[in-house]
C-alpha atoms as a PDB file:
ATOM      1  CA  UNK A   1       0.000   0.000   0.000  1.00  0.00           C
ATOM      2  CA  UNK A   2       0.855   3.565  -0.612  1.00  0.00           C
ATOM      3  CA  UNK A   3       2.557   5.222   1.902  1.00  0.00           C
ATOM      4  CA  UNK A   4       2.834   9.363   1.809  1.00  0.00           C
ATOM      5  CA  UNK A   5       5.999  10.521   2.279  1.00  0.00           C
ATOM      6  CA  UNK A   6       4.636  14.418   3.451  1.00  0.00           C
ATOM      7  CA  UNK A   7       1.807  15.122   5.025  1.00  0.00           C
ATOM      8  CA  UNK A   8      -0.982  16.865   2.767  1.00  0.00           C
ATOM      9  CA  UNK A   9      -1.813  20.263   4.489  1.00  0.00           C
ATOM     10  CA  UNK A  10      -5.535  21.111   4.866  1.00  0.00           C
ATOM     11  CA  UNK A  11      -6.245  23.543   2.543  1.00  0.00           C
ATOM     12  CA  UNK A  12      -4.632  21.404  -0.051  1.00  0.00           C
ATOM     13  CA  UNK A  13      -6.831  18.548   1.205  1.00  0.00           C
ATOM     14  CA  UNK A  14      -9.765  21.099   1.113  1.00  0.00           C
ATOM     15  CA  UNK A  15      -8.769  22.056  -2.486  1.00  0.00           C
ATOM     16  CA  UNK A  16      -9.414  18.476  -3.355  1.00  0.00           C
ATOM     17  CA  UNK A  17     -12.935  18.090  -1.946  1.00  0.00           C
ATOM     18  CA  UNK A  18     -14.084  21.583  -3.365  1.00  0.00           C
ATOM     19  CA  UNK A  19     -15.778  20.079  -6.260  1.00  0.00           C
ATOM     20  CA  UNK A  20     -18.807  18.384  -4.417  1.00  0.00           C
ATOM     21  CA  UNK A  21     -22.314  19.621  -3.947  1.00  0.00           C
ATOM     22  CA  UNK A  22     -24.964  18.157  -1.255  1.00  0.00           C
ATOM     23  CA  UNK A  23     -28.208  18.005  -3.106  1.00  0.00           C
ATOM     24  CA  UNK A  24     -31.548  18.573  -1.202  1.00  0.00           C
ATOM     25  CA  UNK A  25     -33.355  14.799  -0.770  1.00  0.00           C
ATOM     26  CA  UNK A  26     -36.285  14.294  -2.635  1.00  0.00           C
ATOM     27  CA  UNK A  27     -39.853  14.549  -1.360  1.00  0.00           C
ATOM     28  CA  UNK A  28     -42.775  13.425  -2.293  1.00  0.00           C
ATOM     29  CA  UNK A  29     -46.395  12.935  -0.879  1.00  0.00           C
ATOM     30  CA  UNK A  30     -47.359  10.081   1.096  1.00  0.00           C
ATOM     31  CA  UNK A  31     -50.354   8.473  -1.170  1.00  0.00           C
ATOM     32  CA  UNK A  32     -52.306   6.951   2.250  1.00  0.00           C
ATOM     33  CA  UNK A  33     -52.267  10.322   4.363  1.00  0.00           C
ATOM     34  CA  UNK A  34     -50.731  13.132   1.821  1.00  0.00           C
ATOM     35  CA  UNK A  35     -47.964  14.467   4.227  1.00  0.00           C
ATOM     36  CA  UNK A  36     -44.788  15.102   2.630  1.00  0.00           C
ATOM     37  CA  UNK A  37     -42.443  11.832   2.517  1.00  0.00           C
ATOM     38  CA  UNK A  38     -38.533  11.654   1.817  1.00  0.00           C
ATOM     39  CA  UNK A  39     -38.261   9.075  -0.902  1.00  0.00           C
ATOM     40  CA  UNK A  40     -37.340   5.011   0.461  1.00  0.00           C
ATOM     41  CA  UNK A  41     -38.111   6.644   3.833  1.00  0.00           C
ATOM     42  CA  UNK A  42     -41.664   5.102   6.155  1.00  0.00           C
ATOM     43  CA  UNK A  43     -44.113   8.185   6.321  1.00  0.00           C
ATOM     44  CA  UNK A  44     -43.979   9.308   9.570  1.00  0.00           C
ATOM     45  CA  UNK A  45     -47.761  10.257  10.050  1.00  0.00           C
ATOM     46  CA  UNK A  46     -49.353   7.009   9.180  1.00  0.00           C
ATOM     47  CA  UNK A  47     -46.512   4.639   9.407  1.00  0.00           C
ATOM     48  CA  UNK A  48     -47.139   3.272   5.136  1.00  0.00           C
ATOM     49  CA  UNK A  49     -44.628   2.108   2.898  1.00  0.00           C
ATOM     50  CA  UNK A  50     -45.527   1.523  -0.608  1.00  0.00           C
ATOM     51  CA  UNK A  51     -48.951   0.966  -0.173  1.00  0.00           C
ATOM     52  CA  UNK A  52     -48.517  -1.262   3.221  1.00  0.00           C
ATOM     53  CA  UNK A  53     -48.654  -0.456   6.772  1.00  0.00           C
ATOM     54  CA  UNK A  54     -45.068  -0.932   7.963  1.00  0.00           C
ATOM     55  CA  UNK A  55     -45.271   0.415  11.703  1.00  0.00           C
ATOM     56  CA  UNK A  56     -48.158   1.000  13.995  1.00  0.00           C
ATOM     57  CA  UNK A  57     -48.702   4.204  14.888  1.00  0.00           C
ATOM     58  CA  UNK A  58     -50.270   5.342  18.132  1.00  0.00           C
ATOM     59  CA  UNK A  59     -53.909   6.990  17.729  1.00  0.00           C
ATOM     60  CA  UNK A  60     -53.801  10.067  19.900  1.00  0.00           C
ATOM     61  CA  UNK A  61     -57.130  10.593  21.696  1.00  0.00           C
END
């Protein structure tokens, strides 16, 4: 394996990583209940996931 003979400063480690963007996630409307969803995620108002319940949520009374 590599081994670095000098050790990379920050800002030239900082240069490197420069060229990457976070992007927002993407949301979407839960089809059971119609609160807004992040994509792959459970919804966390009803507890569906594609269509099926996946966790029971607690009725508040």
């Amino acid at each position: 394996m590599a081994h670095p003979k000098r050790k990379i400063s920050k800002q030239r480690r900082n240069k490197r990583r420069t060229h990457y963007k976070a992007t927002a996630a993407t949301i979407t409307t839960c089809p059971n209940c119609g609160a807004s969803v992040q994509y792959h995620r459970v919804c966390p108002e009803c507890g569906h996931y594609r269509g099926k319940l996946a966790i029971e949520k607690e009725v508040a009374v």
